[in-house]
Protein backbone atom coordinates (compact mmCIF):
# COMPACT_ATOMS: atom_id res chain seq x y z
CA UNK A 1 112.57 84.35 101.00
CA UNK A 2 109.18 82.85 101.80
CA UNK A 3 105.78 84.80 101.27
CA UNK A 4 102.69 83.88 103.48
CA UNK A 5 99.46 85.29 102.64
CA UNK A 6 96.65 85.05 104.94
CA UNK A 7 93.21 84.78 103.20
CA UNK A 8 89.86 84.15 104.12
CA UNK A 9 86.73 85.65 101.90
CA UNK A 10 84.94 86.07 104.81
CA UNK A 11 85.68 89.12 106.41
CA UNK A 12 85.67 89.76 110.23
CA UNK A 13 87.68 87.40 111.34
CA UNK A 14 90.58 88.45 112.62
CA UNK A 15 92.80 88.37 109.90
CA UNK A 16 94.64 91.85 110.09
CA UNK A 17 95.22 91.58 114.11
CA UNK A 18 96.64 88.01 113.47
CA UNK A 19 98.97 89.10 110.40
CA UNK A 20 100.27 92.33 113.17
CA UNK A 21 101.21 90.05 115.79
CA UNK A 22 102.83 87.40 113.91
CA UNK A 23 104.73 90.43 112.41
CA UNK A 24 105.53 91.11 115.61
CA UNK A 25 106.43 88.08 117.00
CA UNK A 26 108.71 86.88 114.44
CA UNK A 27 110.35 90.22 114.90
CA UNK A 28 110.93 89.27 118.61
CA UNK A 29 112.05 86.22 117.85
CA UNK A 30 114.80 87.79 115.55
CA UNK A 31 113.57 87.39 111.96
CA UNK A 32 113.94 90.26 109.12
CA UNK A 33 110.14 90.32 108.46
CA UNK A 34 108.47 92.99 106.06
CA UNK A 35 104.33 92.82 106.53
CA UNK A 36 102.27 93.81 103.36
CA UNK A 37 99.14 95.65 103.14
CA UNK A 38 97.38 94.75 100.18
CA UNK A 39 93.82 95.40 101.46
CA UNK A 40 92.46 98.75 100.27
CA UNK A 41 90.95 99.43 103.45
CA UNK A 42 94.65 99.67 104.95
CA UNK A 43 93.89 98.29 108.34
CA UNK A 44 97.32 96.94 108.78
CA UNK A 45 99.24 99.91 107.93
CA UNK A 46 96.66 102.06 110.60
CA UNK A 47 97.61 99.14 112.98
CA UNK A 48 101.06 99.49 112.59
CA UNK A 49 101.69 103.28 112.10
CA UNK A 50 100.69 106.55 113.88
CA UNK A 51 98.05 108.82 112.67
CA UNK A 52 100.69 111.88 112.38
CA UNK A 53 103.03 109.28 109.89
CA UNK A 54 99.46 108.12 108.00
CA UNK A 55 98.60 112.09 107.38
CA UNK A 56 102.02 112.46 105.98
CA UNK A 57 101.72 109.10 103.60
CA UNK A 58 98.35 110.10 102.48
CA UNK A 59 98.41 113.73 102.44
CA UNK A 60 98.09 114.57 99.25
CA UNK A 61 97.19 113.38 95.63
CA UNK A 62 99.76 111.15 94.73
CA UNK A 63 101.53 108.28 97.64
CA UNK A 64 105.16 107.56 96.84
CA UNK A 65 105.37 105.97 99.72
CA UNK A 66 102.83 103.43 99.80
CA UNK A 67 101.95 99.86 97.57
CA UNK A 68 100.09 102.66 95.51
CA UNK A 69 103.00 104.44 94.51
CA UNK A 70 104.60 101.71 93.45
CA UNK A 71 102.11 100.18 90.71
CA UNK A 72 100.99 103.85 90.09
CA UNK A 73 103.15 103.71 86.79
CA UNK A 74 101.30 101.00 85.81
CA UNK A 75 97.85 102.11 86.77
CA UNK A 76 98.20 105.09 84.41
CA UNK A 77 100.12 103.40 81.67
CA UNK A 78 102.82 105.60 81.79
CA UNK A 79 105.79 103.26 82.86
CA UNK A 80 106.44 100.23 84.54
CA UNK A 81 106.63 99.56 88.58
CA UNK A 82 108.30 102.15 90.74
CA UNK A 83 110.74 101.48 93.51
CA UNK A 84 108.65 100.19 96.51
CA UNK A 85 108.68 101.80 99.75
CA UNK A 86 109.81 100.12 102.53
CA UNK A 87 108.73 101.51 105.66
CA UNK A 88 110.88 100.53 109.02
CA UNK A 89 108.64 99.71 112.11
CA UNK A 90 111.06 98.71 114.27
CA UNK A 91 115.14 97.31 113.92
CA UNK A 92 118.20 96.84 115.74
CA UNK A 93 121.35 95.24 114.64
CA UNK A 94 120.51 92.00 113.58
CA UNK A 95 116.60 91.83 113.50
CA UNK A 96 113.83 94.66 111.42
CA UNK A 97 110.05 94.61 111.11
CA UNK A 98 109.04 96.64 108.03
CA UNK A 99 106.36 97.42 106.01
CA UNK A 100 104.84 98.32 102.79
CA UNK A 101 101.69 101.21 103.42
CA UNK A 102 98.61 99.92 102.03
CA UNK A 103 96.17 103.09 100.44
CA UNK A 104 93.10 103.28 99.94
CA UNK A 105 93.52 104.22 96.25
CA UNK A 106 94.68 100.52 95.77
CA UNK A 107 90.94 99.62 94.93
CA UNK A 108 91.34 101.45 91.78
CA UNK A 109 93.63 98.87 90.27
CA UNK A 110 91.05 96.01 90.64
CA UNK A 111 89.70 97.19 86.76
CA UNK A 112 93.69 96.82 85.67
CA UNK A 113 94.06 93.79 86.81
CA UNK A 114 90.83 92.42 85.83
CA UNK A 115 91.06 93.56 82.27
CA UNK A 116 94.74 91.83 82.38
CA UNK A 117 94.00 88.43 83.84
CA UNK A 118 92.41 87.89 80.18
CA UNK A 119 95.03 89.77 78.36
CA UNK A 120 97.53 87.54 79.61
CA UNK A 121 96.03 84.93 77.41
CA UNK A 122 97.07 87.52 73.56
CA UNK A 123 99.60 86.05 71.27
CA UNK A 124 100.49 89.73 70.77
CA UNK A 125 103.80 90.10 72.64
CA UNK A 126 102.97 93.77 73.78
CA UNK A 127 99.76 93.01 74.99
CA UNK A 128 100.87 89.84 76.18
CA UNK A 129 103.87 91.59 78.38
CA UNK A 130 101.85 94.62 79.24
CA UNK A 131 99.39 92.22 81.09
CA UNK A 132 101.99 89.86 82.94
CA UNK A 133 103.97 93.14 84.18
CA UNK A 134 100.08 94.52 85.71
CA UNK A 135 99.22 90.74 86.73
CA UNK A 136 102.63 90.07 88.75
CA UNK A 137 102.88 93.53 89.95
CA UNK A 138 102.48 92.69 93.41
CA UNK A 139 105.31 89.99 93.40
CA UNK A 140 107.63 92.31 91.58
CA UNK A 141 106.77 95.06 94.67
CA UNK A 142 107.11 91.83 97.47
CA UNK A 143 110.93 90.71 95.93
CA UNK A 144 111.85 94.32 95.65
CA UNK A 145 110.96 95.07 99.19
CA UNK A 146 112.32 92.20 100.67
CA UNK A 147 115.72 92.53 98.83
CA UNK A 148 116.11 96.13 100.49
CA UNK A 149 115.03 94.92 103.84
CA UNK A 150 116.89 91.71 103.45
CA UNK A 151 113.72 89.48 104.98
CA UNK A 152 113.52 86.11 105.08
CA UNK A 153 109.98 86.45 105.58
CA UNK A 154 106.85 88.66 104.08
CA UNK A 155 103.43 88.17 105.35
CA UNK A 156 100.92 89.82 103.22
CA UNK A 157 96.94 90.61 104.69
CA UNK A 158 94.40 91.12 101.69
CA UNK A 159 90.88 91.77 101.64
CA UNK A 160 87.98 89.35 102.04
CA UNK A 161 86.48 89.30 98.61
CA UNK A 162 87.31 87.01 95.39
CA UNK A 163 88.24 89.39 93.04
CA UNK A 164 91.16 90.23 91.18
CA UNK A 165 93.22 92.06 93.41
CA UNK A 166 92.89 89.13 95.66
CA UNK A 167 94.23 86.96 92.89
CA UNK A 168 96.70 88.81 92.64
CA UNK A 169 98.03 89.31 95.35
CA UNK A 170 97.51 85.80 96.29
CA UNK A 171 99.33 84.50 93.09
CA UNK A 172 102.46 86.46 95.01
CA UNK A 173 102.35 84.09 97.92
CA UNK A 174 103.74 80.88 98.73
CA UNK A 175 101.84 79.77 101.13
CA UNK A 176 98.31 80.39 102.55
CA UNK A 177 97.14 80.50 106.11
CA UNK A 178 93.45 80.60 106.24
CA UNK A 179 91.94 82.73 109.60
CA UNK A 180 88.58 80.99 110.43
CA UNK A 181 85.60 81.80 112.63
CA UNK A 182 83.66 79.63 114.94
CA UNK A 183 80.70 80.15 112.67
CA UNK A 184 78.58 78.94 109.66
CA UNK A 185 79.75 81.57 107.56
CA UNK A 186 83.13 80.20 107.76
CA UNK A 187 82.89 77.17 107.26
CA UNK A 188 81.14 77.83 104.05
CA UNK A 189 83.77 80.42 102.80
CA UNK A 190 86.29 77.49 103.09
CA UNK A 191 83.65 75.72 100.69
CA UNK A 192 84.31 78.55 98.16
CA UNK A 193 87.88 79.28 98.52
CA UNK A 194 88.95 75.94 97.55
CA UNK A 195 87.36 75.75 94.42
CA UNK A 196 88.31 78.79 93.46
CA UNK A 197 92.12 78.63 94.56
CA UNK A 198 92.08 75.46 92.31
CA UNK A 199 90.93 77.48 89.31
CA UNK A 200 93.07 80.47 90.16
CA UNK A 201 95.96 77.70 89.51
CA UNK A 202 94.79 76.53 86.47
CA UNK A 203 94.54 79.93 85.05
CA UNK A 204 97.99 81.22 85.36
CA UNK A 205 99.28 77.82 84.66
CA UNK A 206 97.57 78.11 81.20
CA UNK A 207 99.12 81.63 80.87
CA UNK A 208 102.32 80.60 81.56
CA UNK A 209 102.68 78.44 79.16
CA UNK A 210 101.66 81.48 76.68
CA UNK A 211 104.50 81.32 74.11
CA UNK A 212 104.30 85.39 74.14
CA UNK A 213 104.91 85.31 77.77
CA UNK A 214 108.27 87.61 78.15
CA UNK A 215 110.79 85.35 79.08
CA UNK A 216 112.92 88.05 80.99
CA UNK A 217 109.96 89.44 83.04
CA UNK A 218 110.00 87.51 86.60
CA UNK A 219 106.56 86.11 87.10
CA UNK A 220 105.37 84.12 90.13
CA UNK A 221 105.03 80.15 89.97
CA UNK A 222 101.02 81.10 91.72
CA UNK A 223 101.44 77.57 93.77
CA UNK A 224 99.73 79.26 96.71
CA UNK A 225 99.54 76.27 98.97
CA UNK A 226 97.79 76.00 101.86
CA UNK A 227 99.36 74.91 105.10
CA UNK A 228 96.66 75.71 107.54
CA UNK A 229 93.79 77.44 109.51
CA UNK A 230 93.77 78.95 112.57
CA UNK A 231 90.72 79.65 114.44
CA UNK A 232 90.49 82.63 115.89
CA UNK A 233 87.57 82.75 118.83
CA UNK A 234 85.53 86.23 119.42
CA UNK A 235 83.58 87.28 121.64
CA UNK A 236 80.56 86.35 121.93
CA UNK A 237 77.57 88.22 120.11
CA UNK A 238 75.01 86.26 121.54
CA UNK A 239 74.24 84.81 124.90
CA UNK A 240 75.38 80.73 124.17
CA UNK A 241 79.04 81.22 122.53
CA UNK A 242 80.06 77.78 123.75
CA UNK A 243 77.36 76.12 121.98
CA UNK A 244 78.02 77.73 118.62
CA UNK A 245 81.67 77.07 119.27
CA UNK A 246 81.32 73.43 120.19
CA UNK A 247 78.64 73.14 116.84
CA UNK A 248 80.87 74.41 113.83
CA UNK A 249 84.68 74.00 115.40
CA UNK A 250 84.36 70.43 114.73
CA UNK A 251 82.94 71.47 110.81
CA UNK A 252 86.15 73.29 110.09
CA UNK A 253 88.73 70.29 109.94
CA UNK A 254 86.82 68.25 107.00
CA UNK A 255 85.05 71.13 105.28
CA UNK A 256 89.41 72.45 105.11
CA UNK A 257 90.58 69.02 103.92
CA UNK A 258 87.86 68.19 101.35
CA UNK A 259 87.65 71.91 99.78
CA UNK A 260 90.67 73.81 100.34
CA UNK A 261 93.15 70.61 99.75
CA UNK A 262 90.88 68.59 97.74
CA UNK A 263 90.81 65.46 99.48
CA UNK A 264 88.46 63.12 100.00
CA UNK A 265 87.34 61.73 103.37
CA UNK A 266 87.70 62.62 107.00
CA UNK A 267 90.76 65.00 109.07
CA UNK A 268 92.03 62.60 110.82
CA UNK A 269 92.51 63.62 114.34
CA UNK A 270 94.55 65.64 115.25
CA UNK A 271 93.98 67.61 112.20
CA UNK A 272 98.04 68.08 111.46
CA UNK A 273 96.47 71.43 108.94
CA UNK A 274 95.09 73.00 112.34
CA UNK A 275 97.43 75.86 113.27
CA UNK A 276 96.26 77.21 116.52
CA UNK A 277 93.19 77.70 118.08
CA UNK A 278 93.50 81.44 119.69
CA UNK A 279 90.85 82.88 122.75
CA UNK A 280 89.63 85.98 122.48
CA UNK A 281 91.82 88.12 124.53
CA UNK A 282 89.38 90.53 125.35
CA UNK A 283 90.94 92.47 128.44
CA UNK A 284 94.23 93.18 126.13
CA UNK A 285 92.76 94.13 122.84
CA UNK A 286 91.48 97.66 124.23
CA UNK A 287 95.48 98.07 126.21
CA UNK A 288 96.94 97.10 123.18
CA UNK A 289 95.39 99.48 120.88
CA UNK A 290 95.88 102.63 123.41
CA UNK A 291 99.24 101.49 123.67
CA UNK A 292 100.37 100.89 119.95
CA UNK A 293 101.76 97.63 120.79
CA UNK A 294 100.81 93.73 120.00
CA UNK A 295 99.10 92.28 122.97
CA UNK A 296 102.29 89.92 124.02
CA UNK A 297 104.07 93.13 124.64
CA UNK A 298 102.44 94.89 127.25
CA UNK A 299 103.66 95.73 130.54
CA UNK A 300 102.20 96.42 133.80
CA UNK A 301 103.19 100.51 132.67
CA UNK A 302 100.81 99.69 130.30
CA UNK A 303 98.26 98.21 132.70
CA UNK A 304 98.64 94.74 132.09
CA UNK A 305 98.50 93.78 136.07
CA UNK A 306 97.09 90.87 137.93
CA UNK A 307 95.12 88.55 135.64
CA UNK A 308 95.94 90.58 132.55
CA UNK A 309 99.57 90.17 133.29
CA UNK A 310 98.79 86.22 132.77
CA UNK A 311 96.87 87.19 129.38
CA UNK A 312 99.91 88.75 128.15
CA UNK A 313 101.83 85.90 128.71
CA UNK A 314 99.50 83.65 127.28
CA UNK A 315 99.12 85.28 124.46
CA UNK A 316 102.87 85.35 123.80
CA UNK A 317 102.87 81.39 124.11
CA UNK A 318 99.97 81.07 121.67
CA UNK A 319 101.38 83.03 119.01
CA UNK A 320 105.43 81.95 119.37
CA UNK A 321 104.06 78.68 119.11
CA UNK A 322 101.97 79.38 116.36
CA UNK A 323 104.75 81.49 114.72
CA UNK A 324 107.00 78.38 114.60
CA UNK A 325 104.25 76.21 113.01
CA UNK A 326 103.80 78.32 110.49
CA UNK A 327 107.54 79.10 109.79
CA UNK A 328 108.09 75.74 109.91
CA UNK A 329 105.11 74.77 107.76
CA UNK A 330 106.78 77.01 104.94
CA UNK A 331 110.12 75.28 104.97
CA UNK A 332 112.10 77.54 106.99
CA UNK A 333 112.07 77.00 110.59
CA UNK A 334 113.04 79.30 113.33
CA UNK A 335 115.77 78.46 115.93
CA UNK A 336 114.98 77.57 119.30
CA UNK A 337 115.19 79.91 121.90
CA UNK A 338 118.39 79.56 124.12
CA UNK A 339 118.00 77.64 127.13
């Protein structure tokens, strides 16, 4: 099972709508794929699910059936994790695109797993355990889930901020995708994610090797290595996009290589770390939403006619082939289609 996280601490840039229709897509192509909503502000899971089936998940007080149900045990220190849900999005007989509900409660474990990022450090065995069980709670919920939905692949979207939770949830990953803008801001959030990705590893390295670690607690290696951007383009807020566009695009490739993967000098060109570069489909975004379906999907029903009816599939090229990269970026490559 492989775990891709896609990251960026600058927020707005696609990052959600990318994770749904590579969830999507490898579920077309005829993967077992669970998606994971670890951002509190559940955008994926509203993506994904109805608003009848959200009233039901976050009716009342508690949320069995979301990520908070699961680590609730642990947020109240009255047990350890519970049994994940796993919510089905779509299957047949050979292929299932599932998900675990993000929740907007999830925030409230950000003081847990702040207080046990240091705790993970005590030579008291209790402590010690208590912290790595809080710490490596969201890998313990991503192995569970993908056991019962018998995945081969989990892609997990988190929230655009530093903080623990993000550690966490990115110390559950394998690999890291980082969504970029065509903009300043981006660039210089890939100036601050590398450093602190490199620290991040250092960290749980050093609490690894913590001789009160509990041997017979699975904890995650926390490699989290990067295999690539994409760029994602927008449309435009002012009235010269292609000038900002061909002004920071070119930014992206060295500011990735020298902070994200630490190396010194220029891309070369191509830039074998750049993904995909994917337009703004802007006549498809609005069908897409009224219709509850990734872009690549629509039909003419849905009122994807004449030059939208191209869109769609261009947009299915763009993110099959990005799909593959990515898949085959993390060591498991997909099979070709059938000719």
């Amino acid at each position: 099972m492989k775990t891709v996280a896609f990251f960026n601490n600058k927020g707005g840039v696609g990052k959600t709508s990318l994770v749904y229709h590579l969830a999507w897509m490898y579920h077309e192509l005829g993967e077992r794929v669970v998606a994971v909503d670890l951002d509190p502000q559940s955008n994926l899971t509203t993506a994904f699910l109805p608003v009848e089936r959200l009233e039901q998940l976050w009716q009342d007080q508690e949320h069995p059936h979301t990520i908070l149900g699961a680590i609730q045990p642990l947020m109240d220190h009255s047990g350890d994790l519970a049994q994940p849900h796993v919510e089905l999005v779509d299957s047949d007989m050979w292929r299932s695109l599932s998900l675990i509900p993000g929740d907007l409660g999830l925030s409230l474990f950000e003081e847990r797993l702040t207080e046990a990022w240091d705790r993970c450090l005590s030579d008291s065995p209790g402590e010690a355990a208590d912290a790595f069980r809080v710490t490596s709670a969201f890998h313990q919920v991503i192995e569970r889930a993908a056991a019962q939905a018998e995945a081969k692949l989990v892609l997990i979207d988190l929230g655009s901020n530093l903080g623990a939770m993000s550690r966490a949830a990115l110390l559950a990953s394998d690999f890291i995708v980082v969504p970029v803008g065509a903009d300043l801001f981006s660039v210089q959030a890939l100036r601050t994610l590398g450093p602190t990705l490199t620290a991040w590893r250092r960290g749980w390295k050093e609490r690894l090797d913590n001789k009160a670690r509990p041997e017979e607690l699975a904890v995650p290696g926390g490699d989290m290595r990067p295999i690539g951007y994409v760029i994602l383009q927008h449309a435009a807020r002012e009235a010269h996009p292609a000038r900002a566009h061909q002004r920071w695009i070119p930014k992206i490739p060295n500011a990735y290589r020298q902070a994200v993967l630490g190396e010194e000098g220029d891309a070369p060109s191509p830039d074998p770390h750049h993904l995909a570069t994917l337009p703004h489909y802007r006549g498809l975004m609005p069908m897409a939403q009224e219709a509850r379906k990734p872009m690549f999907l629509l039909t003419p029903a849905d009122g994807a006619i004449g030059s939208n009816a191209a869109a769609v599939q261009d947009c299915r090229r763009g993110f099959e082939a990005l799909a593959r990269r990515i898949a085959a970026a993390a060591g498991s490559p997909l099979a070709p289609r059938p000719t």
